[in-house]
C-alpha atoms as a PDB file:
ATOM      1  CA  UNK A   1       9.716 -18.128  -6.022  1.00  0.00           C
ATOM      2  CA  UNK A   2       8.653 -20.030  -2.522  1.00  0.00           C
ATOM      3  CA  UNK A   3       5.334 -19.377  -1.424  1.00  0.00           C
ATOM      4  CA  UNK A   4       4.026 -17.179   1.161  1.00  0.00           C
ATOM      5  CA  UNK A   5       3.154 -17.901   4.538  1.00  0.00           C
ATOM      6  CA  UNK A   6      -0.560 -16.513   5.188  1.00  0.00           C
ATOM      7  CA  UNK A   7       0.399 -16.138   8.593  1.00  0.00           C
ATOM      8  CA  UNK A   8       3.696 -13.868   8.129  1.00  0.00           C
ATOM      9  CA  UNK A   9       3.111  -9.802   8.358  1.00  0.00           C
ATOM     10  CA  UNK A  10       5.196  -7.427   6.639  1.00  0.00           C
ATOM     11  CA  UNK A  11       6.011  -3.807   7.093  1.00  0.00           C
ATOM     12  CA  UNK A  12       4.518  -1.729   4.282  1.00  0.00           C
ATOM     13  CA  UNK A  13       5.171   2.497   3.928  1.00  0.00           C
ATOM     14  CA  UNK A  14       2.822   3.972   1.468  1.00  0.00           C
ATOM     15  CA  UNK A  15       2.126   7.687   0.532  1.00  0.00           C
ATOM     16  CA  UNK A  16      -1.463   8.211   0.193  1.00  0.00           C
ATOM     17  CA  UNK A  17      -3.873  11.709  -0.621  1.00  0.00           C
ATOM     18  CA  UNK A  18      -4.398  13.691   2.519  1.00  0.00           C
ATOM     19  CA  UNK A  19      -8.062  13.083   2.068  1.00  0.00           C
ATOM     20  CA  UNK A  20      -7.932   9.268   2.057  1.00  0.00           C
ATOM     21  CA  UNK A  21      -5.791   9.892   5.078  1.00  0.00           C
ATOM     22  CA  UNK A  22      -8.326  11.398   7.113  1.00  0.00           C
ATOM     23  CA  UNK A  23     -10.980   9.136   5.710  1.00  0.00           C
ATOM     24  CA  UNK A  24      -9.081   6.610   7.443  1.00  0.00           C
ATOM     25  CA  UNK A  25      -8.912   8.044  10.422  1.00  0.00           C
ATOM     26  CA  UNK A  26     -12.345   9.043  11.094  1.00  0.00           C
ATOM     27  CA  UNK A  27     -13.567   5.873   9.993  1.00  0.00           C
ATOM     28  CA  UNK A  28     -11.229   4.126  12.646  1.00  0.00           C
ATOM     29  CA  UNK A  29     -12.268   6.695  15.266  1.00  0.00           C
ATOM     30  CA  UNK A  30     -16.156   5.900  14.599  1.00  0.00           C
ATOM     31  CA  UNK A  31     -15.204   2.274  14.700  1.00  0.00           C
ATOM     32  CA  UNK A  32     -13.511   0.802  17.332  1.00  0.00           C
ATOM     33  CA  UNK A  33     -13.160  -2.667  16.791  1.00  0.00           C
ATOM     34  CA  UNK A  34     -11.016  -1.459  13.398  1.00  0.00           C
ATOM     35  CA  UNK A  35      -7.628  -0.646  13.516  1.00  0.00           C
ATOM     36  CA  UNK A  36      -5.146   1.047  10.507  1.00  0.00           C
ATOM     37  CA  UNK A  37      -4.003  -2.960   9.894  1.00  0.00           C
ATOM     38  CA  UNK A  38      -7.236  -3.974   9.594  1.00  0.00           C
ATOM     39  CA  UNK A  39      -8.553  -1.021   7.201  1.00  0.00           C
ATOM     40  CA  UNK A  40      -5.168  -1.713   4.889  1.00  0.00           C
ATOM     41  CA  UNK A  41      -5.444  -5.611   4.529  1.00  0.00           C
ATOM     42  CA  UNK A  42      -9.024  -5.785   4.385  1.00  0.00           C
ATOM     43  CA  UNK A  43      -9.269  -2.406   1.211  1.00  0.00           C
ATOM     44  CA  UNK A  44      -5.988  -4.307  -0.228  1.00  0.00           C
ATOM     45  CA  UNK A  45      -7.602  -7.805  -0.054  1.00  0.00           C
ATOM     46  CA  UNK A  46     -10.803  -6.906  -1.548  1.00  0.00           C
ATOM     47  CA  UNK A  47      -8.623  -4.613  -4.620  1.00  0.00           C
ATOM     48  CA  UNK A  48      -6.909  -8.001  -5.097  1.00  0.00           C
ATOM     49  CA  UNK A  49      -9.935 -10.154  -5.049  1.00  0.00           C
ATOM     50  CA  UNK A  50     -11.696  -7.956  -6.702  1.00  0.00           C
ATOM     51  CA  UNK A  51      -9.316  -7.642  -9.733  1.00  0.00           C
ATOM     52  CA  UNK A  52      -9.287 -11.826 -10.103  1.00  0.00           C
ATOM     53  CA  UNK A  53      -6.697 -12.689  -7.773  1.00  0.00           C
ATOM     54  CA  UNK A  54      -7.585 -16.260  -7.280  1.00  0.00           C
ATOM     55  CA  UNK A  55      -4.821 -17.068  -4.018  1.00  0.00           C
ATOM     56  CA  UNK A  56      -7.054 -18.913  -1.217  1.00  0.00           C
ATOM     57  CA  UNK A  57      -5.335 -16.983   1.202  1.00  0.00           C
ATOM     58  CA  UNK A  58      -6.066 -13.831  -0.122  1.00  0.00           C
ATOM     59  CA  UNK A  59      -9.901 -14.681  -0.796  1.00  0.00           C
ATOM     60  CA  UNK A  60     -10.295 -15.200   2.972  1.00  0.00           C
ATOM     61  CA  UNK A  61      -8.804 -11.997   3.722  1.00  0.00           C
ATOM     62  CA  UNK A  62     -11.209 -10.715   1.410  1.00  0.00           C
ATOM     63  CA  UNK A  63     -14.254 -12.677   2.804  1.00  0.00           C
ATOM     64  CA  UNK A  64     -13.020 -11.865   6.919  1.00  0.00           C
ATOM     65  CA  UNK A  65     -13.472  -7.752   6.276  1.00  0.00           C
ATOM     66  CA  UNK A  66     -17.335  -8.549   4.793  1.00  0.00           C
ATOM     67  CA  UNK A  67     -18.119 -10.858   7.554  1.00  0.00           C
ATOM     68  CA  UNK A  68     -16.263 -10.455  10.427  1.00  0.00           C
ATOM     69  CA  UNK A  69     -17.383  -7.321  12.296  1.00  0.00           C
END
């Protein structure tokens, strides 16, 4: 399997609880500088890092949503 490009987005379509939902959105509408793309990668990312994932690029995901603000 070739590796992926850290650079490359992809589409993703998920179905989540209502509540997390509007979670999201407030959150977003409290904070400007966050966008849905930014909320997704940076929850996913940390889930991932979290859990052991030990891929460079997704550590630095991981370590841009704690420090960059």
């Amino acid at each position: 399997m070739p590796e992926p490009t850290p650079d490359v987005a992809i589409s993703l379509e998920a179905e989540v609880p209502e509540v997390l939902f509007e979670g999201m959105r407030r959150f977003i509408d409290q904070h400007p500088q966050w966008d849905q793309y930014r909320l997704v990668t940076s929850a996913l990312a940390g889930f991932l890092f979290q859990h052991g994932c030990k891929d460079p690029c997704v550590q630095q995901h991981y370590l841009n949503g704690l420090f960059l603000r």
